[in-house]
N, C-alpha and C. Protein backbone atom coordinates (compact mmCIF):
# COMPACT_ATOMS: atom_id res chain seq x y z
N UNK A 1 18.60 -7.83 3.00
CA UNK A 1 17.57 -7.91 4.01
C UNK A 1 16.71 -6.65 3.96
N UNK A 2 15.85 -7.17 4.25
CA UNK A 2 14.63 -5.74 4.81
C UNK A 2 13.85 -5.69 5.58
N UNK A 3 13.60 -4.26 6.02
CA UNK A 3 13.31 -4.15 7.61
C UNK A 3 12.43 -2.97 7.41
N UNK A 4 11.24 -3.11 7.85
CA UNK A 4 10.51 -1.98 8.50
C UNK A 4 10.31 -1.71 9.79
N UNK A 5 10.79 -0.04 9.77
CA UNK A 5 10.17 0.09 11.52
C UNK A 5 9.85 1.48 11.68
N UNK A 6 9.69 1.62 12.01
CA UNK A 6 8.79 2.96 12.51
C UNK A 6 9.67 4.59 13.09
N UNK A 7 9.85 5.21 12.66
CA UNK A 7 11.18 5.96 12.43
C UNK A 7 9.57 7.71 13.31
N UNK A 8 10.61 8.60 13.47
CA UNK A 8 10.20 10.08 13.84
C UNK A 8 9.35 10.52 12.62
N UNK A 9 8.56 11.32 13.36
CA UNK A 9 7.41 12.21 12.47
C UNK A 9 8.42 13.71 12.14
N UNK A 10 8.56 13.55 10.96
CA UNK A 10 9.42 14.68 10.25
C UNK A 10 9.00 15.51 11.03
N UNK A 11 7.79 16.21 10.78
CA UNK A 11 6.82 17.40 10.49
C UNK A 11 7.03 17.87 12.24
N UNK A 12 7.04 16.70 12.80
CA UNK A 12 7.00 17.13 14.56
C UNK A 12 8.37 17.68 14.65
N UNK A 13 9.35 16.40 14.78
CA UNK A 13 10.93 16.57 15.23
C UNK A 13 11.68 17.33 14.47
N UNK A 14 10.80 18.12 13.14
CA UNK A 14 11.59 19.01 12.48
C UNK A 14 13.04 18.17 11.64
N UNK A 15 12.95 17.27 11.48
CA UNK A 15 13.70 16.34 10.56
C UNK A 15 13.96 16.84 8.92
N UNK A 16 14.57 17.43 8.47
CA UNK A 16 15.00 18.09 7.05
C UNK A 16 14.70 16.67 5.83
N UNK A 17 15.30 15.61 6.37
CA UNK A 17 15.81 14.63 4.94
C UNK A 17 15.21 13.22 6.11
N UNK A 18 14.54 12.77 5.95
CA UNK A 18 14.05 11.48 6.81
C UNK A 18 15.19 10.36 6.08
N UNK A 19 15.10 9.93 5.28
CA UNK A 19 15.83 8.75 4.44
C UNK A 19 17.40 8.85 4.78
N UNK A 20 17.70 10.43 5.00
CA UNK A 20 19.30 10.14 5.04
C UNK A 20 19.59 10.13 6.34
N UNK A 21 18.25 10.58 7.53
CA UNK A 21 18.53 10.80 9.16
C UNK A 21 18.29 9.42 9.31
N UNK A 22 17.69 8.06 9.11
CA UNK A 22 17.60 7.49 9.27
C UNK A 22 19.10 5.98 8.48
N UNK A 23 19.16 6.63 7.72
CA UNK A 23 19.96 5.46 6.57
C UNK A 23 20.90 5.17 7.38
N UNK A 24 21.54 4.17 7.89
CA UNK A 24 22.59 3.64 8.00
C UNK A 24 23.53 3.56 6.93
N UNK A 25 24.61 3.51 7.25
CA UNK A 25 25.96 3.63 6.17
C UNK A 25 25.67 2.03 5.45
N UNK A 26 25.59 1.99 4.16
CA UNK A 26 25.77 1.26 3.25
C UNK A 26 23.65 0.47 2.93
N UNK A 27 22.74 1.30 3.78
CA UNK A 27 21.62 0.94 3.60
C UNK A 27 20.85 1.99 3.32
N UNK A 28 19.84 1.54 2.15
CA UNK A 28 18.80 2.47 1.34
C UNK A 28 17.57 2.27 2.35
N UNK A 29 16.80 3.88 2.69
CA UNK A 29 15.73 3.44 3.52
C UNK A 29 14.91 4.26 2.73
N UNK A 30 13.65 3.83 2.52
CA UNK A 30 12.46 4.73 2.13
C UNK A 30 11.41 5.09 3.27
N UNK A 31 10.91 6.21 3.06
CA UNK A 31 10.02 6.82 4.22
C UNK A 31 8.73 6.74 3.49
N UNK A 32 7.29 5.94 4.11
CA UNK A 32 6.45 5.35 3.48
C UNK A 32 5.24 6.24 5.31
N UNK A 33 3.99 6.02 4.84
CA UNK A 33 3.34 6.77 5.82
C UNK A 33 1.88 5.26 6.11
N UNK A 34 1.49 5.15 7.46
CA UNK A 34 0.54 4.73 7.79
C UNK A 34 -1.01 5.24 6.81
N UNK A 35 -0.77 6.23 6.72
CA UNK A 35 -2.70 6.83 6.44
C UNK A 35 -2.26 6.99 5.00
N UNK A 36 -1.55 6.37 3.98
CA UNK A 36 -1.73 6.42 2.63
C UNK A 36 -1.89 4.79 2.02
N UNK A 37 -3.04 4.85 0.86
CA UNK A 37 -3.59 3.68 0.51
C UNK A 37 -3.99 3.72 -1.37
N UNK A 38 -3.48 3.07 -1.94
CA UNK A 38 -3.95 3.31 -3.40
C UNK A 38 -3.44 4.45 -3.63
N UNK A 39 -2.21 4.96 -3.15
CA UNK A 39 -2.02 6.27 -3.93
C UNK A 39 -2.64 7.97 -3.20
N UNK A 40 -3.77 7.51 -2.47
CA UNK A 40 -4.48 8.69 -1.80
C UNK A 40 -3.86 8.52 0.05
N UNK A 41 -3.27 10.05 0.36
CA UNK A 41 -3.52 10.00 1.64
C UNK A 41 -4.37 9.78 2.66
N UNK A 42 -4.54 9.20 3.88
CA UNK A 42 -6.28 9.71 4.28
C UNK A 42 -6.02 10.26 6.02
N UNK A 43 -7.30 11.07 6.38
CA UNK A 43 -7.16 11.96 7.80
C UNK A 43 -8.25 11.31 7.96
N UNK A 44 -8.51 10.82 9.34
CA UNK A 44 -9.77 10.30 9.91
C UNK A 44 -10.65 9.71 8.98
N UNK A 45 -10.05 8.83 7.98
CA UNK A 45 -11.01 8.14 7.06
C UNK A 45 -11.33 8.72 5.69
N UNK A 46 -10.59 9.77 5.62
CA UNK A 46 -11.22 11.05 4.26
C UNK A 46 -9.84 11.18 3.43
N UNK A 47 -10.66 11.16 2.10
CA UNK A 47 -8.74 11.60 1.61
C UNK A 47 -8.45 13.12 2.07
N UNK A 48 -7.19 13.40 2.40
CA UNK A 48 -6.59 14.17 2.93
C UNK A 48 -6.53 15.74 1.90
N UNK A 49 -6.67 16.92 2.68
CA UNK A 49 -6.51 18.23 1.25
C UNK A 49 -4.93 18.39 1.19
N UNK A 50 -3.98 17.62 1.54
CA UNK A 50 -2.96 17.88 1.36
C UNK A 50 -2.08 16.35 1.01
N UNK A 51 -2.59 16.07 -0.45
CA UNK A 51 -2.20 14.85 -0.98
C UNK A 51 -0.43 15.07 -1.20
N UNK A 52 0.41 15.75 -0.79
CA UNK A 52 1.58 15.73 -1.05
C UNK A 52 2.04 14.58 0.59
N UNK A 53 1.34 14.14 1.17
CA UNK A 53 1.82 13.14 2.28
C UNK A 53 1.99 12.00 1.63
N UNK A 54 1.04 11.71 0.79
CA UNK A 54 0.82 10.38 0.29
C UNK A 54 2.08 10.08 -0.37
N UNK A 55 2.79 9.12 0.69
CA UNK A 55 3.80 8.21 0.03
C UNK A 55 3.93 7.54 -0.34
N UNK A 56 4.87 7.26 -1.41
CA UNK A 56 5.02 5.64 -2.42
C UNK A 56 3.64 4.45 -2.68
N UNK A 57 2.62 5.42 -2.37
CA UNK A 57 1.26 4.62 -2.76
C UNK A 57 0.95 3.69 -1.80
N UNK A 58 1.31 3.36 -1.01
CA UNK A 58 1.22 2.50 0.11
C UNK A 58 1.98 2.73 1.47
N UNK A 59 1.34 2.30 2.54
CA UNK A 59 2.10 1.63 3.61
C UNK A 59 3.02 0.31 3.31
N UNK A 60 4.00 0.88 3.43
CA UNK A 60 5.20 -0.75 3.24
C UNK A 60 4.69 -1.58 4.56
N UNK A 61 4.81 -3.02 4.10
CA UNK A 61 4.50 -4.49 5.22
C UNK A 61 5.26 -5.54 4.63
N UNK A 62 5.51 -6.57 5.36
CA UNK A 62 6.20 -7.59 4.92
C UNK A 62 5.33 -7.60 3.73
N UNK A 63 6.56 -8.84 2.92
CA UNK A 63 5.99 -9.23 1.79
C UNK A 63 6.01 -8.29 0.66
N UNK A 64 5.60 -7.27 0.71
CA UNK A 64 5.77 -6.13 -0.14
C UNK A 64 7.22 -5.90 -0.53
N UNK A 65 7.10 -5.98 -2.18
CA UNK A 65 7.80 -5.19 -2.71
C UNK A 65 8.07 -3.48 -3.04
N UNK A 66 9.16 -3.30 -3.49
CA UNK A 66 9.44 -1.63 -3.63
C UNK A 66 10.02 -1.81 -5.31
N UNK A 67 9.09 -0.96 -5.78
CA UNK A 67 9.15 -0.62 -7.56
C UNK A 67 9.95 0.85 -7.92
N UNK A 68 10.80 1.08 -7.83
CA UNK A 68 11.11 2.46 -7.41
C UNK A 68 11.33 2.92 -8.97
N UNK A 69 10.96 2.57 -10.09
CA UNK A 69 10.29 3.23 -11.40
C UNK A 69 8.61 3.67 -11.61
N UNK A 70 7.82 3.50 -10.53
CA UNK A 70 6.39 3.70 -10.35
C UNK A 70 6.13 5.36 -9.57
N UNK A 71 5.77 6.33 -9.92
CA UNK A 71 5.13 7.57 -9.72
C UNK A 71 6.68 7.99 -9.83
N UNK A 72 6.75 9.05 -9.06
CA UNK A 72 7.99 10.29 -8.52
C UNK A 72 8.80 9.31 -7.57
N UNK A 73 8.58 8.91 -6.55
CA UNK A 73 9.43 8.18 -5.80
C UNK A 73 9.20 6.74 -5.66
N UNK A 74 9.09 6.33 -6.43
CA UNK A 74 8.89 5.08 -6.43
C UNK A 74 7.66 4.27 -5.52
N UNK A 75 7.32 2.95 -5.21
CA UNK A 75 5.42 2.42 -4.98
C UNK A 75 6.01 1.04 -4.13
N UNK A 76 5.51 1.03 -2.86
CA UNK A 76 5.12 -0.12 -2.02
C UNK A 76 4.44 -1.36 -2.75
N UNK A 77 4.17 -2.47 -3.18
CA UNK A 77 3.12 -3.04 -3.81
C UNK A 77 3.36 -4.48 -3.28
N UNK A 78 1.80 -4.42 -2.47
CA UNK A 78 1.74 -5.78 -1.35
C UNK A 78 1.43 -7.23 -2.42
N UNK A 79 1.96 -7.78 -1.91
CA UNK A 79 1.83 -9.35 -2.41
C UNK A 79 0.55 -9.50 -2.77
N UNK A 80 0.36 -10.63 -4.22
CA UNK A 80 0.14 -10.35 -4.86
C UNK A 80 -1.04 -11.75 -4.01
N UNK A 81 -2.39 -11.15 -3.99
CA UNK A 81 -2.69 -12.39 -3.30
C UNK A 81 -3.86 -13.43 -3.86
N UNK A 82 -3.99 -13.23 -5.23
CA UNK A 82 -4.54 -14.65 -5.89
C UNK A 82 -3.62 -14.56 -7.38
N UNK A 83 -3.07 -15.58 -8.12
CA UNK A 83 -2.29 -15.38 -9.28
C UNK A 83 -3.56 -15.02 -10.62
N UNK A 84 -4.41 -14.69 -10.04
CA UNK A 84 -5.26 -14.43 -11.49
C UNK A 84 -5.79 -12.94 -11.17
N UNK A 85 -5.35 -11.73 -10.35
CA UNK A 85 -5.27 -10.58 -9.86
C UNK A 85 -4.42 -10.22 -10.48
N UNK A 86 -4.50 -8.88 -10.85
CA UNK A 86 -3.47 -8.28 -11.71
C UNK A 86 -3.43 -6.72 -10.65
N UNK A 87 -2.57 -6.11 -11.33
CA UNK A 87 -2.23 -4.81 -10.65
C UNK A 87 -2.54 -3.97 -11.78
N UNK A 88 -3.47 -3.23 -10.55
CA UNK A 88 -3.63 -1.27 -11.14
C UNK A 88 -3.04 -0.34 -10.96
N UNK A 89 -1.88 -0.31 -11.65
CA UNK A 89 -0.48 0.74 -11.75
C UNK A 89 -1.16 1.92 -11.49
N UNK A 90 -2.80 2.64 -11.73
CA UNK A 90 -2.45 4.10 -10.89
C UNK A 90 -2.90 4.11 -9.28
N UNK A 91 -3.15 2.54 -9.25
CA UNK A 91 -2.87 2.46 -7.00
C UNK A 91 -1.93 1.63 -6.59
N UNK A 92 -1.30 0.82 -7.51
CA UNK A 92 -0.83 -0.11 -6.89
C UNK A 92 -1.08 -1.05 -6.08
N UNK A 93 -2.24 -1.35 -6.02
CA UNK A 93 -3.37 -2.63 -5.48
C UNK A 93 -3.58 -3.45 -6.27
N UNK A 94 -3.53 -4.53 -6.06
CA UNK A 94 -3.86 -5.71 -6.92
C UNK A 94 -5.98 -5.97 -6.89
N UNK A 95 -6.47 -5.97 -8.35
CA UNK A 95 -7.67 -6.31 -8.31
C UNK A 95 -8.31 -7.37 -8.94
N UNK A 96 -9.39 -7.99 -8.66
CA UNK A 96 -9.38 -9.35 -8.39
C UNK A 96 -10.33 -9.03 -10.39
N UNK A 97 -10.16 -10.31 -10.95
CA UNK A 97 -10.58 -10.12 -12.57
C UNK A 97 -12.16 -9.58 -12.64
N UNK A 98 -13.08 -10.22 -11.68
CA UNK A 98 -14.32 -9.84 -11.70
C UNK A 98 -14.80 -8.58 -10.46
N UNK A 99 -15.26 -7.44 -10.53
CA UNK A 99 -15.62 -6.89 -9.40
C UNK A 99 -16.19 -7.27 -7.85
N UNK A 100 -15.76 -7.23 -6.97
CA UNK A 100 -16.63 -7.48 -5.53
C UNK A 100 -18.17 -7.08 -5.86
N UNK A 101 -19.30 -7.83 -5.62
CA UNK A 101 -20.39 -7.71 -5.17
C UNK A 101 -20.75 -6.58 -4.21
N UNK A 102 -21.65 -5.73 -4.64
CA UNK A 102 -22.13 -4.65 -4.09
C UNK A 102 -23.56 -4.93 -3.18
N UNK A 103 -23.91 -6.35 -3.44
CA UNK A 103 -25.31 -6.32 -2.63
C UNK A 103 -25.14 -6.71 -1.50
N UNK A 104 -24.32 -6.08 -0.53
CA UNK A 104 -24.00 -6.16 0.99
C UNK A 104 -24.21 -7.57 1.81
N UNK A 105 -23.95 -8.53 1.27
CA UNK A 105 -23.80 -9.62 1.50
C UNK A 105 -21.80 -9.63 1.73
N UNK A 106 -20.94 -10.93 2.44
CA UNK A 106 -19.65 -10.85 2.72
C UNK A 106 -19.00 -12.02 1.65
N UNK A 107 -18.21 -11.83 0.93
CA UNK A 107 -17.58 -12.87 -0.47
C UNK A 107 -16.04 -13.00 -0.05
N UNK A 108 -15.81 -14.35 -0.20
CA UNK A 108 -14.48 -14.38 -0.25
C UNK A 108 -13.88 -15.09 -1.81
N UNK A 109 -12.62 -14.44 -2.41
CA UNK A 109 -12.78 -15.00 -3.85
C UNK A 109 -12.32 -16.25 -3.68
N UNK A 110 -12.69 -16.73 -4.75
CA UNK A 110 -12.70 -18.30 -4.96
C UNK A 110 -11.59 -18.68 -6.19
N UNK A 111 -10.52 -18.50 -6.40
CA UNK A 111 -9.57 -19.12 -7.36
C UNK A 111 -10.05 -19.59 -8.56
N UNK A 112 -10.01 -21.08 -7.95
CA UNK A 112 -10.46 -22.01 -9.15
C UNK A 112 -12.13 -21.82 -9.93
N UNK A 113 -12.80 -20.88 -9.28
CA UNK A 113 -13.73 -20.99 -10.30
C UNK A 113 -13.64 -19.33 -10.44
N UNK A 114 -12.83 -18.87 -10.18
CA UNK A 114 -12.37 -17.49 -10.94
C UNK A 114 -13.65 -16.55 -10.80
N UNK A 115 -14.25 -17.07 -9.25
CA UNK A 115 -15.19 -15.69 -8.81
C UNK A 115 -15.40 -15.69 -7.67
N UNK A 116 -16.42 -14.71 -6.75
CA UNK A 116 -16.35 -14.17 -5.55
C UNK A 116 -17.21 -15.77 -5.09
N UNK A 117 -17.33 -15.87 -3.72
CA UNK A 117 -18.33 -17.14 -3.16
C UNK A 117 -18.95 -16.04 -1.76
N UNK A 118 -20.02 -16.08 -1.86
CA UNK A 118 -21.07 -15.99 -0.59
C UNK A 118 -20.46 -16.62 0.67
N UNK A 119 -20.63 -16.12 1.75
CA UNK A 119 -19.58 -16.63 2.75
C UNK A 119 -20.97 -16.81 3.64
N UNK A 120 -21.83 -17.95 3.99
CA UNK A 120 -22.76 -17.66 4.52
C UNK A 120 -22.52 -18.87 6.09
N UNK A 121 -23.47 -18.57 6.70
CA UNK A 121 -23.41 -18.87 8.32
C UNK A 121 -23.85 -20.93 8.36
N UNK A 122 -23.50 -21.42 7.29
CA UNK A 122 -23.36 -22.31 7.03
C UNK A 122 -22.49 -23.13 7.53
């Protein structure tokens, strides 16, 4: 089974080892952070000057797997959410085969014809 939940801020409660203050006897826990995404930490929207927060490349959420051969401590990596998306091992985000559209219009991808669609007020 697996379980996420929301455990003490080291840095506040002065916590030495998070994984082993938290582990229950006979369960592996990893300590994963809200404000890290692709690998980069972030503070109020900015990557952070102190990228040593950035954990396991992601916020863990259901569904997500744990790769624990990916960076130093192993990588969160959320479900995988069209089968023709592949993963970019240096974020661990899955990206879709053709780029998102930059001309500020809203696209949702489209599978079967293996590209973005205009999402219009239609």
């Amino acid at each position: 089974m697996v379980t996420v939940f929301v455990g003490r801020d080291d840095v506040v409660e002065g916590i030495d080892d998070w994984e082993t203050y938290y582990a229950p006897e006979g369960y592996t826990v990893k300590q994963t952070s809200y404000n890290t995404y692709g690998g980069v930490h972030y503070t109020d929207g900015e990557p952070s000057e102190d990228q040593t927060k950035a954990l396991r490349f992601n916020y863990a959420g259901i569904g997500f797997t744990f790769d624990p051969d990916k960076g130093t401590d192993g990588a969160f990596i959320p479900p995988q959410p069209f089968e023709s998306w592949v993963l970019d091992e240096d974020t661990c985000l899955w990206l879709a085969p053709v780029p998102y559209p930059t001309d500020g219009a809203v696209y949702v991808w489209d599978e079967e014809a293996g590209n973005w669609s205009e999402v219009t007020g239609e």
